[in-house]
Structure formats: structure tokens, C-alpha cells
Protein backbone atom coordinates (compact mmCIF):
# COMPACT_ATOMS: atom_id res chain seq x y z
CA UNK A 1 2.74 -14.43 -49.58
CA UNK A 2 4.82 -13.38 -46.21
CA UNK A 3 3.94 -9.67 -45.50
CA UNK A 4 7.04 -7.21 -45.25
CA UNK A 5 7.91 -5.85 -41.88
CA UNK A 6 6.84 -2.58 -42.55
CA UNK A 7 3.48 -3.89 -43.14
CA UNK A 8 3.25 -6.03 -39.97
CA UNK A 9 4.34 -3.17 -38.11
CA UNK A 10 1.94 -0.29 -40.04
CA UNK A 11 -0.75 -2.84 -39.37
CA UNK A 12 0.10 -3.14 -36.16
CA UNK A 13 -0.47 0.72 -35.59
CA UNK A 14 -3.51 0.91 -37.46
CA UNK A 15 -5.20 -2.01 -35.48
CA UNK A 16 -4.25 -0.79 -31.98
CA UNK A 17 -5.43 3.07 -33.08
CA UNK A 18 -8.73 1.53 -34.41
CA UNK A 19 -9.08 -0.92 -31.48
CA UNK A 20 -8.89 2.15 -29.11
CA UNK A 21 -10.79 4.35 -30.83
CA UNK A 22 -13.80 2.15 -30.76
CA UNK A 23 -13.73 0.52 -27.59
CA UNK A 24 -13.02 2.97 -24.05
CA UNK A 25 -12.13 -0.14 -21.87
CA UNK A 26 -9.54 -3.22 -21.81
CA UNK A 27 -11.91 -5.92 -21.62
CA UNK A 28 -14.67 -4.45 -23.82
CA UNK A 29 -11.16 -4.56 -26.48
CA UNK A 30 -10.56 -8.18 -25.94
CA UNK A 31 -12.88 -9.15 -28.57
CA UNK A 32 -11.82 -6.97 -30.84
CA UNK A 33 -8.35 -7.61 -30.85
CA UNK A 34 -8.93 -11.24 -31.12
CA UNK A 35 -10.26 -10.35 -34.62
CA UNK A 36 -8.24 -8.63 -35.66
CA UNK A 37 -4.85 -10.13 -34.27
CA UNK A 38 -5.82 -13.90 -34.54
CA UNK A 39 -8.13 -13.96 -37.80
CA UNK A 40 -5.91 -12.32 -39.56
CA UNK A 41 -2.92 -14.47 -39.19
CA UNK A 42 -0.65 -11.58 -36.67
CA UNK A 43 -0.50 -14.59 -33.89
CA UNK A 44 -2.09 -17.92 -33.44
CA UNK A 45 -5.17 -18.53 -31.33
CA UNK A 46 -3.63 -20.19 -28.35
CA UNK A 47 -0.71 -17.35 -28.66
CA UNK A 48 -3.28 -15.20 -27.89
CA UNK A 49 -4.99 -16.76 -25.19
CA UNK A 50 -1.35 -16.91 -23.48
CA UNK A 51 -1.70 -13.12 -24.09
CA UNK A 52 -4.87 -12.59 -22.58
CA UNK A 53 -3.82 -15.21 -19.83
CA UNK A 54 -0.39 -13.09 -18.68
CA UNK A 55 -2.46 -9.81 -19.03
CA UNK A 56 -4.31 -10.67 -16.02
CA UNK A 57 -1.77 -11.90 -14.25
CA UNK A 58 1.04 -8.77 -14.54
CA UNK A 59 -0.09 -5.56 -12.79
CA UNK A 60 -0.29 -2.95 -14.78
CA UNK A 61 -3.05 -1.56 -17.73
CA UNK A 62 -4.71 -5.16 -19.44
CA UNK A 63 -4.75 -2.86 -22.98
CA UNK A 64 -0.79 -1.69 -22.74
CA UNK A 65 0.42 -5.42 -21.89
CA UNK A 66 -1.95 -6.74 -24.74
CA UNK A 67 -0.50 -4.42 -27.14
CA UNK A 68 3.05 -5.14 -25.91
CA UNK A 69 2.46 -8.83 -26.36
CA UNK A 70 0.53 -8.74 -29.74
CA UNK A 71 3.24 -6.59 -31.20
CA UNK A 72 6.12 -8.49 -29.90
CA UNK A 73 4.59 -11.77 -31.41
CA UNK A 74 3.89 -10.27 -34.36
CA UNK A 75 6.69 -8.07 -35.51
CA UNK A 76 9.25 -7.80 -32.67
CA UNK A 77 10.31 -5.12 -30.55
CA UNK A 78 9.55 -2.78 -33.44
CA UNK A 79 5.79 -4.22 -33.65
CA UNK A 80 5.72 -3.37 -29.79
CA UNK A 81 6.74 0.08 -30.66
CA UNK A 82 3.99 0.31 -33.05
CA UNK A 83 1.56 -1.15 -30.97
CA UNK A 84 2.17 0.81 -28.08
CA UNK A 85 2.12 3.88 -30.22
CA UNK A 86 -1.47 2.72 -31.48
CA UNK A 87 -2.49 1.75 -28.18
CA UNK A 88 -1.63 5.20 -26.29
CA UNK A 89 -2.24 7.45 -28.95
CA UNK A 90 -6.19 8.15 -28.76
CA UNK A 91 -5.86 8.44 -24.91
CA UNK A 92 -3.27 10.75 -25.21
CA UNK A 93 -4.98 12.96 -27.57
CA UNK A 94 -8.66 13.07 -25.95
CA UNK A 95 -6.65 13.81 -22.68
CA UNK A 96 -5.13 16.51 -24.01
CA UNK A 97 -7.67 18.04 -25.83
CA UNK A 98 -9.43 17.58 -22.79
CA UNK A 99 -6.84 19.46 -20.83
CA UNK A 100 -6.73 22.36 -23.46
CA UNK A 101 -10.61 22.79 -23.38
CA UNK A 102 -10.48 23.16 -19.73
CA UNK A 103 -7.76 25.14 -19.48
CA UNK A 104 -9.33 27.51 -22.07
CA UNK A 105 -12.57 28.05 -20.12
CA UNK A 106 -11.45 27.81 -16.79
CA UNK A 107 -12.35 31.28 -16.00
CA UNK A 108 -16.00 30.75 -17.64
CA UNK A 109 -18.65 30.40 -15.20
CA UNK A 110 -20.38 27.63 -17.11
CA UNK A 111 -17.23 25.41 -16.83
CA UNK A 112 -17.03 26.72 -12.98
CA UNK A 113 -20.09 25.39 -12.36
CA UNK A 114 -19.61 21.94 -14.73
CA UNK A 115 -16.04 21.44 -12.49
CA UNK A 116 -18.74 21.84 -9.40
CA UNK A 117 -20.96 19.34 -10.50
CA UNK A 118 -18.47 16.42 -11.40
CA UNK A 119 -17.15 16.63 -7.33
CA UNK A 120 -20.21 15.33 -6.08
CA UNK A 121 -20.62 12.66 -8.87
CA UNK A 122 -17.17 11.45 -8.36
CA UNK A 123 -17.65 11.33 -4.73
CA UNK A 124 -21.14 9.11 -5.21
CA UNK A 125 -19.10 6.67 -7.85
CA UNK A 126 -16.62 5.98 -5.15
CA UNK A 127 -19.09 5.48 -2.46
CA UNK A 128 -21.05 2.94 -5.00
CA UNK A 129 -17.70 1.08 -5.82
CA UNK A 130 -16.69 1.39 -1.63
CA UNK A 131 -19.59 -0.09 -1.10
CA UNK A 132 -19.52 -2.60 -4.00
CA UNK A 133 -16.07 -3.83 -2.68
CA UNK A 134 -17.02 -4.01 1.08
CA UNK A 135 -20.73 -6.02 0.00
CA UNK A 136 -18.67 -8.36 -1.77
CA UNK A 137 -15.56 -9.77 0.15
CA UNK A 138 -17.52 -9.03 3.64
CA UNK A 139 -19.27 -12.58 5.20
CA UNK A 140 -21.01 -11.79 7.81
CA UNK A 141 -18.61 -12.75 10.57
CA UNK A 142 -15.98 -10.62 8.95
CA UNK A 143 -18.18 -7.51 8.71
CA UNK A 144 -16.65 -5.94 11.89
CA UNK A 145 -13.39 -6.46 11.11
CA UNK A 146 -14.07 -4.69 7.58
CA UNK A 147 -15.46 -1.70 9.40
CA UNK A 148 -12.64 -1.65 11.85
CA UNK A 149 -10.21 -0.98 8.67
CA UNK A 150 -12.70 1.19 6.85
CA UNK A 151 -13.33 3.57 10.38
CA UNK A 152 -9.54 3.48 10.70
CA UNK A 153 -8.72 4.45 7.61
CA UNK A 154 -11.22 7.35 7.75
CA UNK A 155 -10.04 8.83 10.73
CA UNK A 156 -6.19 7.64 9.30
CA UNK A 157 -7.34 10.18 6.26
CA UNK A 158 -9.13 12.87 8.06
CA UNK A 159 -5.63 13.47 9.84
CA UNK A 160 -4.19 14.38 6.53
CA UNK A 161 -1.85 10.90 6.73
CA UNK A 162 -0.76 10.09 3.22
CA UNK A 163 -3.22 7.83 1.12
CA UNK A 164 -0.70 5.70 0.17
CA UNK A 165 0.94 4.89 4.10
CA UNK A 166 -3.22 4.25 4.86
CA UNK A 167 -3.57 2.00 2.07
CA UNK A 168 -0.72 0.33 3.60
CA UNK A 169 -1.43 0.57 7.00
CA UNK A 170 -4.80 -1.28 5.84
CA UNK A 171 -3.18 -4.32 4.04
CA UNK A 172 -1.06 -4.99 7.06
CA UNK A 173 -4.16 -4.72 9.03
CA UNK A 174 -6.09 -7.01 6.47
CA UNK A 175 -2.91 -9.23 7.16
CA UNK A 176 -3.65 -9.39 11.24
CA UNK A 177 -7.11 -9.30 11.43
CA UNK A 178 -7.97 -11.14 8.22
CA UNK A 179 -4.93 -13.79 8.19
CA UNK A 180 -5.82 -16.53 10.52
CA UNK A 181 -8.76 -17.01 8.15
CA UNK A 182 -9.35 -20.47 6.54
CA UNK A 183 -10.86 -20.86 3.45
């Protein structure tokens, strides 16, 4: 028995809203959504692996294109609608509730002090993923040429330049110093 529109598209919804309710990251959804979306009958197995494939490959959020794709091949532009709506929905809603809480207790000296304890464990998960980064794609011959962009871009940042023209300024650098490099 073919399943109305309405009923692709509802289902749709209801997977993506479940899918993102239980699972907080992209990948960690994959598996999910393959369960959902391939056994039961939204989109063949090797549609989905295309989907999965051209997630990685397009910039953007993995989870958003997923959805777009899975609701496309399942129920049209509508289905993407409905997807999308599934997909951004819990997000949306923790975010803002988020927003409202602090907002609410800004003033409180309890939320004062939780505000002043997330700085320094922000700052330490960027330092561990820095560091994570520069470990991995520097060789030992290329170490100094890593720390030439890194000290650049710290002194590029401590004179208040714009992030974005130093993140620049360090892929055209990566360009001269890393470019002549052969694989």
C-alpha cells in the first residue's frame, strides 16, 4: 500500500524531531537515520549512502544537508520542509530556553559566577583542540613553519585585526610556506 503524502511528509517530521532529540551530534545521527530512513522504505540503501557521501563533501551542517536530502528523496520539496522543520526544531528550542534562563538570572550571583566558570573551560577546550590540530597535520620538518602561522596569528589577534582577515591571512600563508610541499 503507497503511503499518502501527508504521511511521508508527517513522518518525515516526526523522524527528524526524534532523531535530534536523541542524538546531540551529526555523526552520532548517522545511524539512526539510516534506520529509520532506509529500513523503513523512505529511500533506498545506496540513496542513502549518496546522502551521507554529498554530506561530507558540501560545507555546511552534515545533519541540515542529511535532512534536506532525506526529505527531498522521500517526499519532495515539501518532505524537505518537513525535515528541516524536524531537524532545527529541538536546537531551536533548547537554545532558546537556554537564552530565556540566562537572561532571567543574569543579575543572580550564582549564574554570575556559573558565566565565570564556563570562560576558562572554553578557553582550555580550544587550547586542547589547537593543540589537537597542530599535533596532527605538523611532521616534524613542518613544525616551524606551523609556529610561524600560529605566533603570527597571535600577535595578528592581539592587535585587535579581525578574526576572519587572520584566518585569511593564515591560509594564504599556509599557501606560501606550505605549497611547495610534495606529498
Amino acid at each position: 500500500m503507497k503511503k499518502s503524502k501527508l504521511s511521508v511528509w508527517t513522518h518525515l517530521f516526526w523522524m527528524f524531531l526524534k532523531i535530534n532529540l536523541l542524538s546531540t551530534s551529526g555523526p552520532a545521527s548517522v545511524g539512526l537515520l539510516y534506520k529509520e530512513a532506509v529500513d523503513k522504505k523512505l529511500m533506498t540503501e545506496a540513496q542513502f549512502v549518496e546522502a551521507v557521501g554529498f554530506s561530507n563533501v558540501l560545507p555546511g551542517s552534515e545533519a541540515l544537508k542529511l535532512a534536506m536530502f532525506v526529505g527531498f528523496a522521500a517526499g519532495g520539496f515539501p518532505g524537505t520542509v518537513a525535515a528541516l522543520i524536524g531537524s532545527t526544531l529541538p536546537p531551536t528550542v533548547i537554545m532558546l530556553a537556554v537564552a530565556a534562563l540566562v537572561t532571567r538570572y543574569q543579575g543572580e550571583a550564582w549564574m554570575q559566577g556559573f558565566m565565570s566558570g564556563l570562560g576558562p573551560a572554553v578557553a582550555m577546550l580550544i587550547v586542547v583542540v589547537a593543540w589537537q590540530i597542530f599535533r596532527a597535520e605538523s611532521y616534524k620538518s613542518l613544525q616551524w613553519r606551523s609556529l610561524t602561522i600560529a605566533g603570527l596569528s597571535a600577535i595578528a589577534l592581539w592587535l585587535d585585526i579581525p578574526s576572519p582577515l587572520v584566518l585569511f591571512g593564515a591560509g594564504i600563508l599556509g599557501i606560501i610556506l606550505f605549497g611547495r610541499r610534495t606529498s
